[in-house]
C-alpha atoms as a PDB file:
ATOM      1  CA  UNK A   1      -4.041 -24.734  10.423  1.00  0.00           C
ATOM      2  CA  UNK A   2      -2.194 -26.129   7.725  1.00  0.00           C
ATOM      3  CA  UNK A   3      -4.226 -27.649   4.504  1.00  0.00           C
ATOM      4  CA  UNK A   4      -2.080 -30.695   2.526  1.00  0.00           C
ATOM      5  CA  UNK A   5      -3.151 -30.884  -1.033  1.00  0.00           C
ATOM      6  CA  UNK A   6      -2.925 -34.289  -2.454  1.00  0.00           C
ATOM      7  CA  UNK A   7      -5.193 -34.242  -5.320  1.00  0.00           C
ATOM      8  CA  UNK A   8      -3.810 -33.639  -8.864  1.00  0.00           C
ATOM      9  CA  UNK A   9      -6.742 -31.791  -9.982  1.00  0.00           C
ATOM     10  CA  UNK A  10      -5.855 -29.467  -7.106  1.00  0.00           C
ATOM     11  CA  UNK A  11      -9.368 -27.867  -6.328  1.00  0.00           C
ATOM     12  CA  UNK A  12      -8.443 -27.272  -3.024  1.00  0.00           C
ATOM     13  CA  UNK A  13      -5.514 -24.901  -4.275  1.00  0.00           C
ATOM     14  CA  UNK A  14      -7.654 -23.111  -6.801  1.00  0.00           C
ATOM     15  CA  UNK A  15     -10.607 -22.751  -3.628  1.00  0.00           C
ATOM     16  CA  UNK A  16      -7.956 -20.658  -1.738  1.00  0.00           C
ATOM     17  CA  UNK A  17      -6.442 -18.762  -4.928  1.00  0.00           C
ATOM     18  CA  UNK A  18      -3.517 -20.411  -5.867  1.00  0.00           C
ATOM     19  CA  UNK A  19      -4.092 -20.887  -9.811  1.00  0.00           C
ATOM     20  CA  UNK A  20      -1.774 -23.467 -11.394  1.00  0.00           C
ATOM     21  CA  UNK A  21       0.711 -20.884 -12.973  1.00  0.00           C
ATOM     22  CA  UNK A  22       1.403 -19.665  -9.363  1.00  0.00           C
ATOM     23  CA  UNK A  23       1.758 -23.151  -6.909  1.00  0.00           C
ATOM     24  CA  UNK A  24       5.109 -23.903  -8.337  1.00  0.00           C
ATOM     25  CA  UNK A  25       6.943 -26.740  -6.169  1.00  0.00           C
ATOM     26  CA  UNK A  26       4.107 -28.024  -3.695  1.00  0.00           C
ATOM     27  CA  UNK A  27       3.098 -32.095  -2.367  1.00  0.00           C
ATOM     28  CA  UNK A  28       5.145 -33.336  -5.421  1.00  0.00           C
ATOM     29  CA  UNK A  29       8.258 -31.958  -4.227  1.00  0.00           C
ATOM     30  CA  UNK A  30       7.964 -32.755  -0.981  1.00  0.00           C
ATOM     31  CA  UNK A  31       6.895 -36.499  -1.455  1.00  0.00           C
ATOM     32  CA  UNK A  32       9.908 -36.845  -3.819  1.00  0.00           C
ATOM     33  CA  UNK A  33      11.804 -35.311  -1.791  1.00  0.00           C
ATOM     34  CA  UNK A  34      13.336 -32.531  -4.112  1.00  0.00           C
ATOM     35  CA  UNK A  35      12.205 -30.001  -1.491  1.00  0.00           C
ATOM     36  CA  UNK A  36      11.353 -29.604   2.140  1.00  0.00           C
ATOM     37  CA  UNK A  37       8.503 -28.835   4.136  1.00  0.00           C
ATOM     38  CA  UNK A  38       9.641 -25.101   4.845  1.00  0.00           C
ATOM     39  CA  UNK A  39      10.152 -24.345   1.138  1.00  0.00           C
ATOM     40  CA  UNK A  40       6.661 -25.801   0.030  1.00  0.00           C
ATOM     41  CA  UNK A  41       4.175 -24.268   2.642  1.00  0.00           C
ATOM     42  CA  UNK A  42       2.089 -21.013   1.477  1.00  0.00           C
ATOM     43  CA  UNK A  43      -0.255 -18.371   2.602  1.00  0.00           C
ATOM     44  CA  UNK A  44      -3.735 -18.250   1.954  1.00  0.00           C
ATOM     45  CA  UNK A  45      -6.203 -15.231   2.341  1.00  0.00           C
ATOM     46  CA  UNK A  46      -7.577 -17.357   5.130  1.00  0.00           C
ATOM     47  CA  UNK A  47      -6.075 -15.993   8.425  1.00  0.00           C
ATOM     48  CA  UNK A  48      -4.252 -18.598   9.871  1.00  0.00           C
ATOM     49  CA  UNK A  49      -4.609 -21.335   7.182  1.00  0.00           C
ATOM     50  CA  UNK A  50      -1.592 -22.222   5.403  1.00  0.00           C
ATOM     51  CA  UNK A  51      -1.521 -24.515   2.075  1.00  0.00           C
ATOM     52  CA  UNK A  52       1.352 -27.171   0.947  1.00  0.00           C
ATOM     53  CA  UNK A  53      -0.534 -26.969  -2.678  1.00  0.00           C
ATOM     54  CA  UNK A  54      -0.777 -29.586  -5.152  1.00  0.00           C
ATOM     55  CA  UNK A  55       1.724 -28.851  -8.146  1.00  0.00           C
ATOM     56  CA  UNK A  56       1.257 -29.385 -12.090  1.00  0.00           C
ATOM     57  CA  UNK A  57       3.665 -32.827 -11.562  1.00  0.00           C
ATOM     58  CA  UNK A  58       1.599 -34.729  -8.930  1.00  0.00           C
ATOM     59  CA  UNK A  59      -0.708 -36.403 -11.725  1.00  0.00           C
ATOM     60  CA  UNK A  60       2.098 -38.193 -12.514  1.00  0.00           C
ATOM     61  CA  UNK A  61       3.287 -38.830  -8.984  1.00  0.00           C
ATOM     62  CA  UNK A  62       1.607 -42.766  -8.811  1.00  0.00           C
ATOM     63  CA  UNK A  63       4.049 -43.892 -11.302  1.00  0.00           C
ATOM     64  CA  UNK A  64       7.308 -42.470  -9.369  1.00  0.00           C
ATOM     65  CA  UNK A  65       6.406 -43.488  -6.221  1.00  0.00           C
ATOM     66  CA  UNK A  66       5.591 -47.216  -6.958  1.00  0.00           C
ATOM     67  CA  UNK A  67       9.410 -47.674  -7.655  1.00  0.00           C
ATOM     68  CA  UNK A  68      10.560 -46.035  -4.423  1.00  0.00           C
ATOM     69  CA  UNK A  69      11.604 -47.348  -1.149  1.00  0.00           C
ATOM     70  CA  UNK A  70       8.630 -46.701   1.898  1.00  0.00           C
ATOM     71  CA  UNK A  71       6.891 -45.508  -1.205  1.00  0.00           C
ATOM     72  CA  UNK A  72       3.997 -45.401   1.455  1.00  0.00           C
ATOM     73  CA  UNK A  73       5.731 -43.689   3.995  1.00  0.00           C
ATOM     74  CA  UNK A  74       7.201 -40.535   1.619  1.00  0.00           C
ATOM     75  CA  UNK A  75       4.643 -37.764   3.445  1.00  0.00           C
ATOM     76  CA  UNK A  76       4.732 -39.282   6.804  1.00  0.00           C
ATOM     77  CA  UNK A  77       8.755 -39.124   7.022  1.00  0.00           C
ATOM     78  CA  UNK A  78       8.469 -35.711   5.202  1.00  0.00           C
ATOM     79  CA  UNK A  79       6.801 -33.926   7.814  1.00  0.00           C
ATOM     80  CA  UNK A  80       8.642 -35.981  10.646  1.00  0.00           C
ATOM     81  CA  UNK A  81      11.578 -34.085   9.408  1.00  0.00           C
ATOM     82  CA  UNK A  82      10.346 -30.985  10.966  1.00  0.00           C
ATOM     83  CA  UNK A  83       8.266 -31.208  13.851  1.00  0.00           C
ATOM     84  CA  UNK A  84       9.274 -27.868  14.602  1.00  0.00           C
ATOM     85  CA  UNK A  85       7.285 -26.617  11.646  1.00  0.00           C
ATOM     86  CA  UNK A  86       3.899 -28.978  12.442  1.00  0.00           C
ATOM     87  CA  UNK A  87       3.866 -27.970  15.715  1.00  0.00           C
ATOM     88  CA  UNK A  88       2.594 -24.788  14.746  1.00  0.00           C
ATOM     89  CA  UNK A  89      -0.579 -25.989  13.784  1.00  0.00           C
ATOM     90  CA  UNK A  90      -3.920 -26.571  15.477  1.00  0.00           C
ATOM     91  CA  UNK A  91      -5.120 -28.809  12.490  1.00  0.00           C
ATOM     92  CA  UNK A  92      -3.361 -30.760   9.425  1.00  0.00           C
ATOM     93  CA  UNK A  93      -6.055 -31.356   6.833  1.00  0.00           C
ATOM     94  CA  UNK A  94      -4.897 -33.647   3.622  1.00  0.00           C
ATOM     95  CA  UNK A  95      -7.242 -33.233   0.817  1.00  0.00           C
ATOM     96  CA  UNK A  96      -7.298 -36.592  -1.040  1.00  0.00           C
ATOM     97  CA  UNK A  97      -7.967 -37.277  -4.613  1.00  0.00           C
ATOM     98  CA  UNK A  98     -10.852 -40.030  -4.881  1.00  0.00           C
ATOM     99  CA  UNK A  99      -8.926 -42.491  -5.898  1.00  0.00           C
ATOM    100  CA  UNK A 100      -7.382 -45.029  -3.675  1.00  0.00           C
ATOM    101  CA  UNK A 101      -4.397 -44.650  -4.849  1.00  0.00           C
ATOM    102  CA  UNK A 102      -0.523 -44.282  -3.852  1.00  0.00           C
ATOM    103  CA  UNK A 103      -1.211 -40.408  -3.255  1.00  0.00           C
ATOM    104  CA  UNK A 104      -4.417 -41.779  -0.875  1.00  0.00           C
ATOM    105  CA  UNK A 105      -2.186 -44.256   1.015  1.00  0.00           C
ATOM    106  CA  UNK A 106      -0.059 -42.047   1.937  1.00  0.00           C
ATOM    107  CA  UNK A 107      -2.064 -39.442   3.591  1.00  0.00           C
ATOM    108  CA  UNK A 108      -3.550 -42.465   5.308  1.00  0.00           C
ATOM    109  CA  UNK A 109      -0.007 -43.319   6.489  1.00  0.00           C
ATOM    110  CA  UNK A 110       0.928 -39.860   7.596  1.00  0.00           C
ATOM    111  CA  UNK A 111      -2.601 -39.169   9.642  1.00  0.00           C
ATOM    112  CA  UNK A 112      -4.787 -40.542  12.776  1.00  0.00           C
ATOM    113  CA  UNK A 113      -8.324 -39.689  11.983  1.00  0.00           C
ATOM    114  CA  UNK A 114     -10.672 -39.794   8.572  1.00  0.00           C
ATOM    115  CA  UNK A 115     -13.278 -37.463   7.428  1.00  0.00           C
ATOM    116  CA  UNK A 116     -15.152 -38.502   4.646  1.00  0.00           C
ATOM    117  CA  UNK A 117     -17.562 -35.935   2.826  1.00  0.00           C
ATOM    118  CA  UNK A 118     -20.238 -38.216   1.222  1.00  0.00           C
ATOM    119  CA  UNK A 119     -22.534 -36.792  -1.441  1.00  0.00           C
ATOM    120  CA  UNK A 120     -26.161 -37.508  -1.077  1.00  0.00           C
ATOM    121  CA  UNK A 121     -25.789 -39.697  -4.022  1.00  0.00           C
ATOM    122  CA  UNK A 122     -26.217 -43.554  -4.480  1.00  0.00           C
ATOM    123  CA  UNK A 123     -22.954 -44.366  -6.090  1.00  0.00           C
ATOM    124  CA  UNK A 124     -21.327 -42.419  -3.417  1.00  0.00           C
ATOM    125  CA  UNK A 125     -22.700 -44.685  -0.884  1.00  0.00           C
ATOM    126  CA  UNK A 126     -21.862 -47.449  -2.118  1.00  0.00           C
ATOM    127  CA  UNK A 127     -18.261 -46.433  -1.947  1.00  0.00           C
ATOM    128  CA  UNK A 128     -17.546 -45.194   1.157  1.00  0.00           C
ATOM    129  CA  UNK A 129     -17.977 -49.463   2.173  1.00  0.00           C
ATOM    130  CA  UNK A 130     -14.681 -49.557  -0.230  1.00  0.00           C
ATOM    131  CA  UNK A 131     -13.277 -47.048   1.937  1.00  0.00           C
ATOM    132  CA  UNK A 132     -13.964 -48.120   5.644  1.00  0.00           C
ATOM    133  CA  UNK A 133     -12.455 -51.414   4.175  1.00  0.00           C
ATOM    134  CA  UNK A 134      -9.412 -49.579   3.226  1.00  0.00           C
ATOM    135  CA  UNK A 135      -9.008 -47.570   6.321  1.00  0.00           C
ATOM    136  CA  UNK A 136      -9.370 -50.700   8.344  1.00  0.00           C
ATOM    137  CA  UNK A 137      -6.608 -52.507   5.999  1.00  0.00           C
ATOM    138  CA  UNK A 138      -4.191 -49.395   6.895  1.00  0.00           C
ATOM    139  CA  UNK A 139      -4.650 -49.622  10.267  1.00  0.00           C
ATOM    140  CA  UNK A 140      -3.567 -53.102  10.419  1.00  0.00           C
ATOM    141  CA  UNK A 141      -0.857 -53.238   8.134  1.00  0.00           C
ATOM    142  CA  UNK A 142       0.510 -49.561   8.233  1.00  0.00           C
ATOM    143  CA  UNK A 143      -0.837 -47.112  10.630  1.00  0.00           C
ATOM    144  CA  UNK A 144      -2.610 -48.759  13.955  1.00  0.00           C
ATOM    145  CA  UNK A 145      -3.626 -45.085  15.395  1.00  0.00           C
ATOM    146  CA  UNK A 146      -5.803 -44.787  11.982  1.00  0.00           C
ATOM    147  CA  UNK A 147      -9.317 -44.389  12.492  1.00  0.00           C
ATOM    148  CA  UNK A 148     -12.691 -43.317  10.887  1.00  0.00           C
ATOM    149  CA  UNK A 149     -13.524 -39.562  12.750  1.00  0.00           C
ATOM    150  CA  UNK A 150     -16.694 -39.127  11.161  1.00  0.00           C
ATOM    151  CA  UNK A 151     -19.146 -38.547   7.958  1.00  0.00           C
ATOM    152  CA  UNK A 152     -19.879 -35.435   6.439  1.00  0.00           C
ATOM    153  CA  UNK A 153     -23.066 -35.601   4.245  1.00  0.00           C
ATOM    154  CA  UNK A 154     -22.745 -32.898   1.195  1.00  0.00           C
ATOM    155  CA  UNK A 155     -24.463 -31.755  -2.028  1.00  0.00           C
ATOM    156  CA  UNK A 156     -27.891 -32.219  -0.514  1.00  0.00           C
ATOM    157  CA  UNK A 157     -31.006 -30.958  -1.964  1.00  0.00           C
ATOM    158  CA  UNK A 158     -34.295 -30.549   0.039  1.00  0.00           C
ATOM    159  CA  UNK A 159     -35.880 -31.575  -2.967  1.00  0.00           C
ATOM    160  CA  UNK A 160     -34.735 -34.513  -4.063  1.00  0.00           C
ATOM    161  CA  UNK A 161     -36.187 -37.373  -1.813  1.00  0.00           C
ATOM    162  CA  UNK A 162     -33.310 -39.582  -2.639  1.00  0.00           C
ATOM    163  CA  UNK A 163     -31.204 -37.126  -1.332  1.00  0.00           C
ATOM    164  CA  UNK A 164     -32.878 -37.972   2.060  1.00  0.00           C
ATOM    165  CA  UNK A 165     -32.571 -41.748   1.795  1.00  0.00           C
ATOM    166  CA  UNK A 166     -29.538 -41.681   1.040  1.00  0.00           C
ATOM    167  CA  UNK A 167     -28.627 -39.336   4.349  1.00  0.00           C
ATOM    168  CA  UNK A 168     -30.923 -41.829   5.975  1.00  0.00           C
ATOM    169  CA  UNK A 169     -29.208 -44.943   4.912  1.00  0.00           C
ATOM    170  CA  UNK A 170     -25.957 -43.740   5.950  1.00  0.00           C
ATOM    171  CA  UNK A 171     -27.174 -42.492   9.397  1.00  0.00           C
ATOM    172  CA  UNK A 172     -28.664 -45.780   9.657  1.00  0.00           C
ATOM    173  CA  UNK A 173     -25.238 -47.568   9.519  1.00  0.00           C
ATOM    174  CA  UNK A 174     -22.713 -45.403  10.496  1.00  0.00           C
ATOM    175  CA  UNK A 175     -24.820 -43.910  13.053  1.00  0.00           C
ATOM    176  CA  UNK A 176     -23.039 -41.332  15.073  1.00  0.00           C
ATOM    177  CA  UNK A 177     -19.799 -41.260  12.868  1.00  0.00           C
ATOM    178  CA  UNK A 178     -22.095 -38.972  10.589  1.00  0.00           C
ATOM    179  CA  UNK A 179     -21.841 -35.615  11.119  1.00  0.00           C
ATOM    180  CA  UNK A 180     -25.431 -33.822  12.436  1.00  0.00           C
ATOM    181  CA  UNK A 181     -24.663 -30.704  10.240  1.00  0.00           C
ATOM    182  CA  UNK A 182     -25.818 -31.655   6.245  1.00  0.00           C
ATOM    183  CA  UNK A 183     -23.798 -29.182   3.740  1.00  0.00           C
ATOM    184  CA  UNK A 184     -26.996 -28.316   0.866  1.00  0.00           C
ATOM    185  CA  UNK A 185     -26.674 -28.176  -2.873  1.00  0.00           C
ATOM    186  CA  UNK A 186     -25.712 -23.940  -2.992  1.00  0.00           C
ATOM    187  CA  UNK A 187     -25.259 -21.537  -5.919  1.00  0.00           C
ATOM    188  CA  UNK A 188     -22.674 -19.610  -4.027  1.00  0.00           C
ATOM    189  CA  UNK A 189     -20.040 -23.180  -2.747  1.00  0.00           C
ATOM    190  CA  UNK A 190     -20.140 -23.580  -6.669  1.00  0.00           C
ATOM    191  CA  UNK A 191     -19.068 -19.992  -7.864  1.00  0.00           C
ATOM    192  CA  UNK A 192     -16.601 -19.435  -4.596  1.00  0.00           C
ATOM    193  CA  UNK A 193     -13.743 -21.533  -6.158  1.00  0.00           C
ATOM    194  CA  UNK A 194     -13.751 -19.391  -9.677  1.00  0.00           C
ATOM    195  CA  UNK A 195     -13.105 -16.435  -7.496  1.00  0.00           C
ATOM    196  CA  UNK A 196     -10.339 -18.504  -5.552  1.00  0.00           C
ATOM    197  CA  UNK A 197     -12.103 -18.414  -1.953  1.00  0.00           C
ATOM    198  CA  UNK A 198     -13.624 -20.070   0.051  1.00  0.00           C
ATOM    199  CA  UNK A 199     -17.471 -19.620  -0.070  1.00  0.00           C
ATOM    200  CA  UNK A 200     -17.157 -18.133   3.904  1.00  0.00           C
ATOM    201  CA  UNK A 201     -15.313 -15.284   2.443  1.00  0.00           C
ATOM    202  CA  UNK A 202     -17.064 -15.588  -0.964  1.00  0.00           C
ATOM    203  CA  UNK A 203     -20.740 -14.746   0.717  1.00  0.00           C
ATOM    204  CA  UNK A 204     -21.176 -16.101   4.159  1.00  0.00           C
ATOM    205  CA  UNK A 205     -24.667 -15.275   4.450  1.00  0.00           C
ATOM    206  CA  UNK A 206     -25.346 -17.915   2.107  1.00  0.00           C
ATOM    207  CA  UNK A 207     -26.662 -21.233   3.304  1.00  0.00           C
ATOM    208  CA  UNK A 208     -23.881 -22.766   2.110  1.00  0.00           C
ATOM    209  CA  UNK A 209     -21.075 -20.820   4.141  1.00  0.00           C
ATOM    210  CA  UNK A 210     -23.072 -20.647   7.368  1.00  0.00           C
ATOM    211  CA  UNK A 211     -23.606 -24.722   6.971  1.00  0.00           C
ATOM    212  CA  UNK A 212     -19.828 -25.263   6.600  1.00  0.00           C
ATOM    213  CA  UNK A 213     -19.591 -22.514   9.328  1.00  0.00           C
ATOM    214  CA  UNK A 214     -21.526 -24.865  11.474  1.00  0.00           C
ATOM    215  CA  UNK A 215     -19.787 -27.608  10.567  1.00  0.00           C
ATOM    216  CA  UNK A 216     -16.879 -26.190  11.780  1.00  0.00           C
ATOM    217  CA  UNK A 217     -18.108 -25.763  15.496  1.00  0.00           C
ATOM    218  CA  UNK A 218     -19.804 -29.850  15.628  1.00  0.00           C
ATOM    219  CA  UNK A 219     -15.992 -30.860  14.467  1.00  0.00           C
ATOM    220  CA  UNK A 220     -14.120 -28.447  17.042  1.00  0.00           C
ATOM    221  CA  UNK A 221     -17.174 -29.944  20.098  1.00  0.00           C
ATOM    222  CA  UNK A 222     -16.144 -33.793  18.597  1.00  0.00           C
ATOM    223  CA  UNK A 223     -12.683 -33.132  18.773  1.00  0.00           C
ATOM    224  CA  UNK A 224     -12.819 -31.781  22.384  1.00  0.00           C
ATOM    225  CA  UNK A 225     -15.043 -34.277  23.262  1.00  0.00           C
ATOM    226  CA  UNK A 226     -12.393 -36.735  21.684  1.00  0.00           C
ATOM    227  CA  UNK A 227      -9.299 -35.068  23.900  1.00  0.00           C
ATOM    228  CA  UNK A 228      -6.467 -34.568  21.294  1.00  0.00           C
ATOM    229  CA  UNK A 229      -5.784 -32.803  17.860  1.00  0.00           C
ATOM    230  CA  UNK A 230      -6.000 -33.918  14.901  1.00  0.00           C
ATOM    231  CA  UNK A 231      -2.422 -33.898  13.304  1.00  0.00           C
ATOM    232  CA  UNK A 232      -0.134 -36.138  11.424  1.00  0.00           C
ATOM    233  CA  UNK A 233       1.325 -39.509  13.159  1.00  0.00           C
END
């Protein structure tokens, strides 16, 4: 599996021990095109998880790219260029920052299906409408094998009744696109990235790692059940 990090805060890099001081060239390079996709892909201490990490220069990637040509095509034709290299991989994963932005657009170029965590939170509710919009737009205009995969309810507390109305409202309209497995408000997903792993490797007898474990089998039965892999267009 190979995990594309597109956020500038990179939390996904620091989650699998990459600290910023060690990423060097990583999704800035390659949408710029200063490197390819063999020089920019790392290990992880996850067995067979790979990491194109997000480098110190992508927060100011938005700027560069509004003034290039296919400015929403720069990851899409970077990892056409080596379909020898993707088609090593179960699973490409591109971690998004939550902006929709030019970084955004173009992960929504370069892949077929979208998996949206949504915190038990109001405000986060009300957003993900901004974002079916958007993923609808794309799929017109830019990428017609786009779709919605699914709804992954996180940060919810057993405690917190509006945590359940919320999970309620979204079941409500999205119906089965959410996810059955709920990822819960955990101690241990919080300290995991300070440690730089993942919290199955951090403690996976923790609630938290055996609910992401979980998750992991109901997206591996959807996918079968869907016939085809996700990876990039």
């Amino acid at each position: 599996m190979l995990l594309i990090d597109l956020d500038p805060q990179g939390n996904a890099s620091t989650g699998l021990g990459l600290g910023r001081n060690a990423r060097n060239d990583g999704t800035y390079a390659l949408l710029l095109g200063s490197r390819r996709l063999a020089e920019v892909i790392r290990p992880t201490s996850v067995p067979d998880l790979a990491i194109i990490p997000s480098d110190g220069d992508l927060v100011g990637a938005e700027i560069e790219l509004a003034d290039l040509d296919g400015r929403e095509h720069r990851l899409r034709s970077a990892l056409a260029t080596a379909p020898d290299i993707m088609q090593r991989y179960d699973y490409v994963f591109l971690d998004c920052p939550p902006s929709l932005g030019l970084l955004t657009l173009n992960a929504l170029v370069a892949c077929h299906d979208v998996l949206v965590p949504l915190q038990c939170e109001f405000f986060a509710l009300e957003g993900v409408s901004h974002i079916t919009q958007t993923v609808e737009r794309v799929r017109r205009a830019l990428n017609p094998e786009l779709s919605l995969e699914g709804l992954v309810l996180t940060m919810h507390d057993r405690r917190n009744k509006f945590s359940d109305a919320v999970a309620a409202d979204a079941r409500a309209f999205f119906k089965e696109k959410v996810y059955e497995t709920v990822i819960p408000r955990n101690i241990r997903i919080s300290e995991a990235p300070s440690h730089g792993l993942p919290v199955t490797l951090y403690d996976f007898r923790s609630s938290g790692a055996q609910a992401y474990v979980r998750l992991a089998v109901e997206f591996r039965r959807r996918d079968r059940a869907r016939g085809r892999r996700m990876q990039p267009a």
